[in-house]
C-alpha atoms as a PDB file:
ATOM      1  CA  UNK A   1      52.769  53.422  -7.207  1.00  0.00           C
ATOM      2  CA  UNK A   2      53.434  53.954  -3.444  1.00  0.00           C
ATOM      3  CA  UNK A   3      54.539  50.130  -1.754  1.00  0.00           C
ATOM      4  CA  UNK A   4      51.826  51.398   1.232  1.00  0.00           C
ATOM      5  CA  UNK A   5      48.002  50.455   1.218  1.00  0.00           C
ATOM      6  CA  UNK A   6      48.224  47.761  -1.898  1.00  0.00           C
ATOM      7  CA  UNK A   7      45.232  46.289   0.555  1.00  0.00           C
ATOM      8  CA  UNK A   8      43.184  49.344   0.653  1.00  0.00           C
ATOM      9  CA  UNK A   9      40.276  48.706   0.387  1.00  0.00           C
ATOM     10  CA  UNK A  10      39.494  52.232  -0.666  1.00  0.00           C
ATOM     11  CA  UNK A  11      42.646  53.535  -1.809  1.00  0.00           C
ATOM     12  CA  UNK A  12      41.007  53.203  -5.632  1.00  0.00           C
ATOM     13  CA  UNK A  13      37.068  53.187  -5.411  1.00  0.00           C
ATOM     14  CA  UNK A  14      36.246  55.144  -9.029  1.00  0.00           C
ATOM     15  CA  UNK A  15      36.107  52.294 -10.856  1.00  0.00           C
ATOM     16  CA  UNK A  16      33.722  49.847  -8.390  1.00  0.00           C
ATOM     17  CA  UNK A  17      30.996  48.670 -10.002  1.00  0.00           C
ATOM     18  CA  UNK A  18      27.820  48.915  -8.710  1.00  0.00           C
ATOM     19  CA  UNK A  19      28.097  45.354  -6.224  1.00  0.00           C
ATOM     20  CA  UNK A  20      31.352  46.463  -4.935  1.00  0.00           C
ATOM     21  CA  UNK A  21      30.096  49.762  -4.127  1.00  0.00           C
ATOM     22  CA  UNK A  22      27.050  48.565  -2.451  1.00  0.00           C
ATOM     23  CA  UNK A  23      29.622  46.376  -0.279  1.00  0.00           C
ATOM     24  CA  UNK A  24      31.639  49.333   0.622  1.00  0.00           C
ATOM     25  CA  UNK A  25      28.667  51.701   1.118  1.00  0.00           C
ATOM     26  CA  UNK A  26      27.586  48.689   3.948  1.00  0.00           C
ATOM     27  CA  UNK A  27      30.724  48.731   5.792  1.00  0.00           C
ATOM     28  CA  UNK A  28      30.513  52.595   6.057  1.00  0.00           C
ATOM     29  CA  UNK A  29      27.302  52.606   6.763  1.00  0.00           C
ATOM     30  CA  UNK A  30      27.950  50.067  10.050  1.00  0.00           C
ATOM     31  CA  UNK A  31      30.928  52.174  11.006  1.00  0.00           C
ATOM     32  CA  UNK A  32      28.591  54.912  11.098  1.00  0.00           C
ATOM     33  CA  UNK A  33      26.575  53.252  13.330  1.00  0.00           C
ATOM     34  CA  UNK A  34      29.279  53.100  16.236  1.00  0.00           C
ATOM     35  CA  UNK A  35      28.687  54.958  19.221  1.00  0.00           C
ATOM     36  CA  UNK A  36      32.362  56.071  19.554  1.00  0.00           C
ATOM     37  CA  UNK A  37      32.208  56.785  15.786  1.00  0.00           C
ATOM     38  CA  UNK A  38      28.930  59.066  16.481  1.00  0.00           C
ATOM     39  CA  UNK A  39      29.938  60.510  19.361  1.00  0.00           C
ATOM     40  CA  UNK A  40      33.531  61.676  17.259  1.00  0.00           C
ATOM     41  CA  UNK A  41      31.237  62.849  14.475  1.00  0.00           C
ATOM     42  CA  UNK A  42      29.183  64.634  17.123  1.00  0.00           C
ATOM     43  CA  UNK A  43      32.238  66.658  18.208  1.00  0.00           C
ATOM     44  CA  UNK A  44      34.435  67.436  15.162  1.00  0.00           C
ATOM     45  CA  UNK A  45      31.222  68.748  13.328  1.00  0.00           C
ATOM     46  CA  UNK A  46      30.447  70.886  16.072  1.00  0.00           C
ATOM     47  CA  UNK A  47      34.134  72.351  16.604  1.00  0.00           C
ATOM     48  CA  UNK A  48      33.134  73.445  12.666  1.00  0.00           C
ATOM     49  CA  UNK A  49      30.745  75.116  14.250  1.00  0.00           C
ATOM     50  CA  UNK A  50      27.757  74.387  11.715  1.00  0.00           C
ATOM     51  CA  UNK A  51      24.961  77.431  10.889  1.00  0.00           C
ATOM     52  CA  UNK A  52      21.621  76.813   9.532  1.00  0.00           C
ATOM     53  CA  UNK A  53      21.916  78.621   6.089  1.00  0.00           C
ATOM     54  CA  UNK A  54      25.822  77.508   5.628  1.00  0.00           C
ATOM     55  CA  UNK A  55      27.213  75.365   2.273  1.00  0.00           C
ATOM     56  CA  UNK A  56      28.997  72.814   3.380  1.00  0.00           C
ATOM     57  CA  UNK A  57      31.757  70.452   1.394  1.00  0.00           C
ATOM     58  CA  UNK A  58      32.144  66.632   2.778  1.00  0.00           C
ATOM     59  CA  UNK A  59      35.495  65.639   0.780  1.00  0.00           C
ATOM     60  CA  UNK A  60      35.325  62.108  -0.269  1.00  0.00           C
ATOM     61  CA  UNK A  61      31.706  61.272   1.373  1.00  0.00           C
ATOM     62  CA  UNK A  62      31.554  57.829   0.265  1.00  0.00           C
ATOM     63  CA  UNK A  63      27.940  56.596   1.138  1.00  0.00           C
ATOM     64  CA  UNK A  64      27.129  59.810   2.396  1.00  0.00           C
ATOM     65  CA  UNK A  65      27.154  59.242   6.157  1.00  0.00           C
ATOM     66  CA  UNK A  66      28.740  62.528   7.300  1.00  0.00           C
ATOM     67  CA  UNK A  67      26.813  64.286   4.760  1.00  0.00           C
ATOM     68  CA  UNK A  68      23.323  63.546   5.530  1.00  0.00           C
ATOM     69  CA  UNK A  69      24.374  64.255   9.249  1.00  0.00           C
ATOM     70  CA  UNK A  70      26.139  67.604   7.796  1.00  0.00           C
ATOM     71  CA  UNK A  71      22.412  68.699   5.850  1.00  0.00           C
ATOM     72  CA  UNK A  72      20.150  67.984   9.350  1.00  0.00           C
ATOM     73  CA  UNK A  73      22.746  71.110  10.686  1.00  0.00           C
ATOM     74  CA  UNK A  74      22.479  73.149   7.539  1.00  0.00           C
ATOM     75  CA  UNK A  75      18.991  72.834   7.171  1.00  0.00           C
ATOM     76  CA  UNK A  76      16.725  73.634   3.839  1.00  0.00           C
ATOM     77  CA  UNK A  77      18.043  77.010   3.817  1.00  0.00           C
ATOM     78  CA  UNK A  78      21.194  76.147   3.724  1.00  0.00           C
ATOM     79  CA  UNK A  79      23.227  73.040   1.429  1.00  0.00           C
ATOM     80  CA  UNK A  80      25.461  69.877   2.216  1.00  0.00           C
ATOM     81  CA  UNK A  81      27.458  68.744  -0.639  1.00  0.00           C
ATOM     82  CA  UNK A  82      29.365  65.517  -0.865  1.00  0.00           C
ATOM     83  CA  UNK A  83      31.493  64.625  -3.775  1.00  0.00           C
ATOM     84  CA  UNK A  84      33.506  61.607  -3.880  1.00  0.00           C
ATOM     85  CA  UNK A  85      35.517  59.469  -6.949  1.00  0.00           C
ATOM     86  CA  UNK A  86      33.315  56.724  -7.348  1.00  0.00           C
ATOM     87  CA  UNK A  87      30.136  57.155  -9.313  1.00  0.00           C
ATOM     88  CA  UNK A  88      28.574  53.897  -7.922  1.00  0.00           C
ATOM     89  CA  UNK A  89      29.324  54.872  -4.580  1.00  0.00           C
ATOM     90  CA  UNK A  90      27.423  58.345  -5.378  1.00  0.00           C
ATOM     91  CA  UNK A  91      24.275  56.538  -6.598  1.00  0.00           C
ATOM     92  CA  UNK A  92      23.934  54.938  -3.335  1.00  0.00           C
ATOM     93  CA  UNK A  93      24.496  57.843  -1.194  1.00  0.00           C
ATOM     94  CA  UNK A  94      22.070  59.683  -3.284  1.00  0.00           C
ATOM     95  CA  UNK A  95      19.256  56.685  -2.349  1.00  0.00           C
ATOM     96  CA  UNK A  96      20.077  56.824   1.500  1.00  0.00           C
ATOM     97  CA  UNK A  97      19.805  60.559   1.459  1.00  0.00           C
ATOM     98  CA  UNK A  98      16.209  60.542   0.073  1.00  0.00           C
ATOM     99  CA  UNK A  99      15.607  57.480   2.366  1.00  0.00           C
ATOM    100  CA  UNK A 100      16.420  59.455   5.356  1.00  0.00           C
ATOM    101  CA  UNK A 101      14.421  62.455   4.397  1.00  0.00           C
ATOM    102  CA  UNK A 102      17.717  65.249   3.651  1.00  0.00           C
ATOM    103  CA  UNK A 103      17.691  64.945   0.022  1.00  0.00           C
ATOM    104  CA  UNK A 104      16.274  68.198  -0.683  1.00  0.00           C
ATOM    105  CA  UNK A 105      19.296  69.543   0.876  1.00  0.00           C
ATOM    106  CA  UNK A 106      22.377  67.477  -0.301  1.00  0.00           C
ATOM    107  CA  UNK A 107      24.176  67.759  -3.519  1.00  0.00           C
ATOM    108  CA  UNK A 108      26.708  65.161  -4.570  1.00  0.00           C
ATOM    109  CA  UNK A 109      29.307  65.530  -7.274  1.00  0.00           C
ATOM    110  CA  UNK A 110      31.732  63.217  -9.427  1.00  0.00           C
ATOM    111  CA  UNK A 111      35.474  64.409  -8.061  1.00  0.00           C
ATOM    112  CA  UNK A 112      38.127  63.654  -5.862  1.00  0.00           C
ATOM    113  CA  UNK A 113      40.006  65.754  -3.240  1.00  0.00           C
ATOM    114  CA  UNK A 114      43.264  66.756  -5.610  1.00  0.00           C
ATOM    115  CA  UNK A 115      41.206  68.486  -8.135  1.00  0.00           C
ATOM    116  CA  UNK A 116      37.977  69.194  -6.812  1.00  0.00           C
ATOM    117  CA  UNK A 117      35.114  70.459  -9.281  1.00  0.00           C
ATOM    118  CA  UNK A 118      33.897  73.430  -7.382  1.00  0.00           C
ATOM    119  CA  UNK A 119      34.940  77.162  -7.905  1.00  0.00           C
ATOM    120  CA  UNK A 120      37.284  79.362  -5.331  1.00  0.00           C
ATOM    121  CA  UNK A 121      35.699  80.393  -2.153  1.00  0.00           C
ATOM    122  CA  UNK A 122      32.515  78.158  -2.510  1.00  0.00           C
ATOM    123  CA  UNK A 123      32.072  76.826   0.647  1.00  0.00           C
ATOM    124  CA  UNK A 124      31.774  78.116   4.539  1.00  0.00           C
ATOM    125  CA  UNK A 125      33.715  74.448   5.535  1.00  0.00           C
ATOM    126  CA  UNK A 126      35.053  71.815   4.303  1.00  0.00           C
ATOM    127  CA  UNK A 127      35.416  68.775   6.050  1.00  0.00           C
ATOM    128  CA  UNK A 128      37.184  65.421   4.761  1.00  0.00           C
ATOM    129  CA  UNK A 129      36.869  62.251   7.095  1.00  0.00           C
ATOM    130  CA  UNK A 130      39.522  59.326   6.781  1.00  0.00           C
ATOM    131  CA  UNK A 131      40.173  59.624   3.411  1.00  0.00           C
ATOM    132  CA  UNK A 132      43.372  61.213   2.673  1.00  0.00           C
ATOM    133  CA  UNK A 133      45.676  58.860   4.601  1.00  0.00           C
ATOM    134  CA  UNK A 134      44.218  56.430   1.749  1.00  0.00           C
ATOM    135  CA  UNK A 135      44.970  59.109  -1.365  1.00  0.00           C
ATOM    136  CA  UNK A 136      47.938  58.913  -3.078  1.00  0.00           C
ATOM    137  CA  UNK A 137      50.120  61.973  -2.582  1.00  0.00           C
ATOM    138  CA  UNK A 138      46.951  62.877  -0.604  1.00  0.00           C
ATOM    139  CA  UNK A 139      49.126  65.839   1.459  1.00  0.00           C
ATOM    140  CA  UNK A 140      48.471  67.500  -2.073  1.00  0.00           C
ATOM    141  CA  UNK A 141      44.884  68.108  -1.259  1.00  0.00           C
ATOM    142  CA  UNK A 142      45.335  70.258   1.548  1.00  0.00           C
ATOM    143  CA  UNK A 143      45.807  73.414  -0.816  1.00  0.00           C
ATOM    144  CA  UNK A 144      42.781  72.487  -2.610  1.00  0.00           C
ATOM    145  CA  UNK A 145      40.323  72.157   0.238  1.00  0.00           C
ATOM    146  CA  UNK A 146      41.802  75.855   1.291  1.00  0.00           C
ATOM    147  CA  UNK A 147      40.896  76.806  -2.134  1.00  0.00           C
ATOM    148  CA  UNK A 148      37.289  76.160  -1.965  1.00  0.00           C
ATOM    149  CA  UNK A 149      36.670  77.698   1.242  1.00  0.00           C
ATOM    150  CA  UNK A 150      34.975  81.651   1.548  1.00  0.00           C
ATOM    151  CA  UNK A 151      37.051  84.094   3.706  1.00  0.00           C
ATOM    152  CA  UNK A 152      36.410  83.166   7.331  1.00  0.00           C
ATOM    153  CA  UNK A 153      35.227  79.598   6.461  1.00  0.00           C
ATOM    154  CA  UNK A 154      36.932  76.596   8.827  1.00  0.00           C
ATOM    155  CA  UNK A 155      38.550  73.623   7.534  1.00  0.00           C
ATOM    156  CA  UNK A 156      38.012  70.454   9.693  1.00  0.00           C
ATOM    157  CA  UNK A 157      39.900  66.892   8.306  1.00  0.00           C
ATOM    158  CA  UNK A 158      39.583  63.795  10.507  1.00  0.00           C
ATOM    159  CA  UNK A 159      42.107  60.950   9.455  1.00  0.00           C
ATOM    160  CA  UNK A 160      43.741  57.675  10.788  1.00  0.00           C
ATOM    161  CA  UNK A 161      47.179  56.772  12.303  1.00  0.00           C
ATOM    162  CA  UNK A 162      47.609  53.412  11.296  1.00  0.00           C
ATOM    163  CA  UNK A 163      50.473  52.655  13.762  1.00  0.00           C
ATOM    164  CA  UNK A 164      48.752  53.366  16.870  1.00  0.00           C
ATOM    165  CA  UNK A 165      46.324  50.517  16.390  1.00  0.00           C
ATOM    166  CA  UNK A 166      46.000  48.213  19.231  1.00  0.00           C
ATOM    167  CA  UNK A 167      44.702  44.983  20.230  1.00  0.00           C
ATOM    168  CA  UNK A 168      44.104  43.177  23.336  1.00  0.00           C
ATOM    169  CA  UNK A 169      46.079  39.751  22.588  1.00  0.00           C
ATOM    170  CA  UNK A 170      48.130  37.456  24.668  1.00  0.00           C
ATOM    171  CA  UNK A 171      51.112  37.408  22.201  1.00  0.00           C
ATOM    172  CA  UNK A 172      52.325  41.061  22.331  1.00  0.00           C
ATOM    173  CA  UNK A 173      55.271  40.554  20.267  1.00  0.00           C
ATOM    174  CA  UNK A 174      53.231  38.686  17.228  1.00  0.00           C
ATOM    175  CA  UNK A 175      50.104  41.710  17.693  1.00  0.00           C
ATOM    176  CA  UNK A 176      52.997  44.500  17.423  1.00  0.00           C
ATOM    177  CA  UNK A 177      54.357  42.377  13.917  1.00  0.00           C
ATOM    178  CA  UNK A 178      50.670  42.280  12.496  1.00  0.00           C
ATOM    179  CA  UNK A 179      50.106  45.930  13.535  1.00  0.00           C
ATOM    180  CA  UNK A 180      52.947  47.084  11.441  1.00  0.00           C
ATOM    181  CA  UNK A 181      52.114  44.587   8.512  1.00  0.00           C
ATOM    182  CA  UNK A 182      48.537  45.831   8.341  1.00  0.00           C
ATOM    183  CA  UNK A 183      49.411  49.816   9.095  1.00  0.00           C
ATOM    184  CA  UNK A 184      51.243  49.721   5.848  1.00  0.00           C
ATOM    185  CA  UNK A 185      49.018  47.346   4.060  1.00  0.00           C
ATOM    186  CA  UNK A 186      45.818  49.178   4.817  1.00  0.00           C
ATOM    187  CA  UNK A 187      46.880  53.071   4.219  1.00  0.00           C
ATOM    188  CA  UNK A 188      48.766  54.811   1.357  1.00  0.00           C
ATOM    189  CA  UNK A 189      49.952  57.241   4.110  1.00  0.00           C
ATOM    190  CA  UNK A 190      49.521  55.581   7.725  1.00  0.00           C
ATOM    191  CA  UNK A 191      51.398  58.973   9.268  1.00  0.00           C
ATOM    192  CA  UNK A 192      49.437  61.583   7.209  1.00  0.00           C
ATOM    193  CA  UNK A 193      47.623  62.808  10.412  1.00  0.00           C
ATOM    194  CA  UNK A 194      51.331  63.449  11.531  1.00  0.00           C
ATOM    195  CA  UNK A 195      51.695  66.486   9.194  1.00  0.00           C
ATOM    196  CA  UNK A 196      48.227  67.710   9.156  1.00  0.00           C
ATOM    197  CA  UNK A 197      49.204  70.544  11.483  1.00  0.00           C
ATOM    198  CA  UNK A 198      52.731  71.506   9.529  1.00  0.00           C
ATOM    199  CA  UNK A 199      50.391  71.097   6.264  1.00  0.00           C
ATOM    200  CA  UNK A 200      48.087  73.170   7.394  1.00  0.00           C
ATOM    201  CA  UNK A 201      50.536  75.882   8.555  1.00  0.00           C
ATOM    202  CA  UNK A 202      52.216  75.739   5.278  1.00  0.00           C
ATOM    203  CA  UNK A 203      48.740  75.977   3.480  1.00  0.00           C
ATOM    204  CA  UNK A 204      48.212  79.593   5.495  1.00  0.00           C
ATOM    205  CA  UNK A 205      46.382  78.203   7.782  1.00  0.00           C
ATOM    206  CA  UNK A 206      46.552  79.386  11.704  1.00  0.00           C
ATOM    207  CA  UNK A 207      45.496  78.843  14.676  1.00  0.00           C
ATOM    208  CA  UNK A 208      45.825  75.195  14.589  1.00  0.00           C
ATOM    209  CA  UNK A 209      45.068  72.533  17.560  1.00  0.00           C
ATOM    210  CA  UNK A 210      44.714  68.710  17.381  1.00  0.00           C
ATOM    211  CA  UNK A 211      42.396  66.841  19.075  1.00  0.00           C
ATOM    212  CA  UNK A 212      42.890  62.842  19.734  1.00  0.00           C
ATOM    213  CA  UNK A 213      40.528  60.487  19.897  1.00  0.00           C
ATOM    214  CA  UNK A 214      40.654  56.434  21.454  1.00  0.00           C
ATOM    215  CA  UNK A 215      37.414  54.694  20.442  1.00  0.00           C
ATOM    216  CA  UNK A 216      37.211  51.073  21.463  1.00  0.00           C
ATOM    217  CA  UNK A 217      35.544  47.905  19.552  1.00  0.00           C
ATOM    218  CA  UNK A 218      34.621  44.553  20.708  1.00  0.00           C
ATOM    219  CA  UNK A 219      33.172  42.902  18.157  1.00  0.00           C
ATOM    220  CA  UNK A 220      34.700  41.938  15.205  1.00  0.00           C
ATOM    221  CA  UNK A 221      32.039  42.201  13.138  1.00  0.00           C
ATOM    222  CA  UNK A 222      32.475  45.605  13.376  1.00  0.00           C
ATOM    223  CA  UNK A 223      34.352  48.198  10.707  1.00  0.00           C
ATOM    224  CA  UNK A 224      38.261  47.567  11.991  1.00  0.00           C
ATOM    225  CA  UNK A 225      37.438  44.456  13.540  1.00  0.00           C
ATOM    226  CA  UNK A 226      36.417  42.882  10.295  1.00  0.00           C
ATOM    227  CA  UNK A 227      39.402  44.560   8.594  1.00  0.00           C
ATOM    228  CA  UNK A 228      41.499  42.889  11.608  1.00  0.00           C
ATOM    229  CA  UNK A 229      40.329  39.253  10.601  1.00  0.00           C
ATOM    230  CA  UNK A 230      40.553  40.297   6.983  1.00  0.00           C
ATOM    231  CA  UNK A 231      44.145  41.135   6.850  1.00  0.00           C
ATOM    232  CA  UNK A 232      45.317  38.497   9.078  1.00  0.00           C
ATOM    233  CA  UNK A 233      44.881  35.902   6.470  1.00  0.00           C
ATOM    234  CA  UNK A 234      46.776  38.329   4.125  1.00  0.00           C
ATOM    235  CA  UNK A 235      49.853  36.670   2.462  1.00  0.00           C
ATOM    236  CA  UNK A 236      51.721  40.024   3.911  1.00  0.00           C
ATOM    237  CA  UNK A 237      51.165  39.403   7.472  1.00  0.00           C
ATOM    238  CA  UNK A 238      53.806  37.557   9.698  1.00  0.00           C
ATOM    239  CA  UNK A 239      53.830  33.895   9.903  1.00  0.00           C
ATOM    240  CA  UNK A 240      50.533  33.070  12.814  1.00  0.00           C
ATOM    241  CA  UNK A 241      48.721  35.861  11.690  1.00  0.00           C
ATOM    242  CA  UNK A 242      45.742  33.392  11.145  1.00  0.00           C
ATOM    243  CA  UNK A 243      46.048  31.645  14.926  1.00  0.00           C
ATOM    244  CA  UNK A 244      46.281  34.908  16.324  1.00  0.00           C
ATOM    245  CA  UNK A 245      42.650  36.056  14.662  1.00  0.00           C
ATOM    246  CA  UNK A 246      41.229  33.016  15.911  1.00  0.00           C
ATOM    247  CA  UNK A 247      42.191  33.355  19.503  1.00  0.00           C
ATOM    248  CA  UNK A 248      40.540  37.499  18.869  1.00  0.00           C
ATOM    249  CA  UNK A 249      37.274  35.334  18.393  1.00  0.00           C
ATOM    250  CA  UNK A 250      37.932  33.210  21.420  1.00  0.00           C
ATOM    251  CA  UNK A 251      38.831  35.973  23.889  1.00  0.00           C
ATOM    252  CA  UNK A 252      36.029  36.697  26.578  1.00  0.00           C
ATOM    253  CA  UNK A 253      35.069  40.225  25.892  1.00  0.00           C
ATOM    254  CA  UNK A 254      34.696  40.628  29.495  1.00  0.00           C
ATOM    255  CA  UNK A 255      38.259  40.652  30.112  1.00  0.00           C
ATOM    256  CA  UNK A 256      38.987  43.055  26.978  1.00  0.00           C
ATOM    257  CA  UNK A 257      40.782  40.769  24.900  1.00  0.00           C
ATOM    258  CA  UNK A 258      40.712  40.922  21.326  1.00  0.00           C
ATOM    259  CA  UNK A 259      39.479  44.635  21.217  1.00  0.00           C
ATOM    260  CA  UNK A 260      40.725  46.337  18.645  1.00  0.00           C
ATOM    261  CA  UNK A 261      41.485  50.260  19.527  1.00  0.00           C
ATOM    262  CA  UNK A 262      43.294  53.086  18.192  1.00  0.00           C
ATOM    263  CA  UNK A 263      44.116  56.908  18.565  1.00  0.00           C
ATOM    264  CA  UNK A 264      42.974  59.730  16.770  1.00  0.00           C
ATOM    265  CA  UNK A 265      43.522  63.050  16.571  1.00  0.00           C
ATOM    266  CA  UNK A 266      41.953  66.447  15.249  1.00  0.00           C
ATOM    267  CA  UNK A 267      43.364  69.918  14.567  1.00  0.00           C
ATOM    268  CA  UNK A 268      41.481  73.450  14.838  1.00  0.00           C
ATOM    269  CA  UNK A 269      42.768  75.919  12.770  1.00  0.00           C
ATOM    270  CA  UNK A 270      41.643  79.570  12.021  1.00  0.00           C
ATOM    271  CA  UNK A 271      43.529  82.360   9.940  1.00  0.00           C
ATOM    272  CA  UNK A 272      44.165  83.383   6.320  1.00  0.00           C
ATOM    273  CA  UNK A 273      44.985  80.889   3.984  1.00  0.00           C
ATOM    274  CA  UNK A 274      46.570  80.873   0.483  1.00  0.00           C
ATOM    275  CA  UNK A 275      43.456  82.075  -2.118  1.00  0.00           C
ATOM    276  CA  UNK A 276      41.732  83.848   0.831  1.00  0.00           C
ATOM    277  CA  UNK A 277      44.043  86.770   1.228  1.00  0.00           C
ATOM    278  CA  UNK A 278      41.571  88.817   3.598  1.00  0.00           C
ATOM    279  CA  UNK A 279      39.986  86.124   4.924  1.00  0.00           C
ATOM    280  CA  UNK A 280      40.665  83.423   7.644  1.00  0.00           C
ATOM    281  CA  UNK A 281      39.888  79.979   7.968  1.00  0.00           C
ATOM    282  CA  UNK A 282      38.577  78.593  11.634  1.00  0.00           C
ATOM    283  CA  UNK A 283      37.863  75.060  12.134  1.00  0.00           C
ATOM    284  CA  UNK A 284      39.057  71.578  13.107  1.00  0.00           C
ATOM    285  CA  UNK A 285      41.570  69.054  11.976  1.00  0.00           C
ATOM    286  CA  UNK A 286      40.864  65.259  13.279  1.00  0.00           C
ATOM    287  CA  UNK A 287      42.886  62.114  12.575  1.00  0.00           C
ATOM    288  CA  UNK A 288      41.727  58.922  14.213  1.00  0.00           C
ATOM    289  CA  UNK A 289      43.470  55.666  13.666  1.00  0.00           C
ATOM    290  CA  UNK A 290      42.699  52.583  12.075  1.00  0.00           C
ATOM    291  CA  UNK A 291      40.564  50.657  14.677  1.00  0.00           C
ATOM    292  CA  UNK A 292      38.738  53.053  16.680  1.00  0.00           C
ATOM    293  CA  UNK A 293      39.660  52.441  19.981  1.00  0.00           C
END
């Protein structure tokens, strides 16, 4: 077992039951929410450039969020399929999809993103948002997502750097100690989005560009704010981690202080790829970090 991300909260998520799932499905579903988060979603989905008609794979979906946004571009001629490791986590994002009125075309399917359950060439894009800096071994699944996709589909992955989290704080050097206790704590594989574009050279992909991203937060209520508090009361975090979250709750938001931010980043890539001899692969490769900044 890897010493990174034993407090992840998603590094394991196929054996939640169906209260934990709901739990997780709510913090996704808020993150969602964001307007940095939309406006990212916004613009790596379009750099896949989406077609009515197209079949579309959303690599651990979770609750679904990308998904159901990934089915109002395909449209009921074409299909969005999710498919994700936890089977509690599915039944929820199959209730919001019918909620939201895209269940007619959405599919989701019991898998994860090492061994997916879909045939060669079955998909114009895949796309896999922040989940493979929390997979073990999760550089493994670059292969597989190639494997899925039809000649001429676009691969687009969107993924944290845990390291280049960063608060607002009045005591730098104790912020920089909890950064690095919570990059390794939070993420199997912190520097995944590091490799992405080697990995996807190596996978036969070309044509490959990276994209960053900085979202910002103020609240910490919100996704990586919350995880901020969370882990500061963490046994694994440096001595003061606790003060230090309670002055984040104290700082005027006015000034800026206590906002949690980080960088992402996102890679296009187009060519042939391994599996798709005659074919070539165009699309885009994101990574953002672990509080959108």
């Amino acid at each position: 077992m890897s010493e990174y991300g034993q407090e992840s909260l998603w590094r394991d998520t196929a054996s939640a039951d169906a209260e934990q799932a709901r739990d997780l499905a709510a913090r996704l579903e808020r993150r969602g929410k964001a307007k940095d988060e939309i406006e990212a979603r916004d613009t790596y989905l379009g750099l896949l450039d989406i077609a009515p008609g197209e079949r579309i794979l959303d690599v651990g979906c979770g609750s679904g969020v990308v998904t159901r946004e990934i089915a109002r571009r395909v449209g009921n001629r074409g299909l969005a399929v999710g498919v994700d490791p936890s089977p509690a986590l599915l039944a929820v994002a199959r209730e919001v999809a019918k909620e939201s009125g895209v269940g007619d075309c959405v599919e989701y399917h019991e898998g994860n993103a090492l061994r997916l359950p879909f045939p060669d060439r079955s998909f114009d894009a895949v796309v896999c948002v922040t989940v493979l800096s929390h997979v073990p071994r999760g550089e493994a699944a670059i292969p597989e997502l190639v494997r899925v996709l039809r000649p001429g589909g676009r691969l687009g992955v969107y993924d944290l750097d845990t390291d280049m989290t960063a608060f607002t704080h009045f005591d730098r050097a104790l912020t920089r100690r909890i950064v690095t206790a919570a990059s390794d704590a939070t993420a199997v594989n912190g520097w995944l989005v590091r490799q992405l574009p080697l990995l996807f050279q190596r996978a036969g992909i070309v044509d490959v560009r990276a994209r960053g991203f900085f979202p910002l937060e103020t609240d910490l209520k919100s996704f990586y704010g919350g995880m901020a508090v969370r882990l500061s009361h963490n046994p694994g975090t440096p001595p003061g981690s606790a003060f230090w979250a309670t002055r984040l709750r104290s700082s005027p938001k006015r000034s800026g202080k206590g906002c949690a931010s980080s960088a992402t980043s996102k890679v296009r890539a187009s060519g042939s790829s391994i599996g798709l001899p005659t074919g070539s692969t165009d699309g885009c490769l994101h990574s953002p970090p672990s509080s959108f900044a």
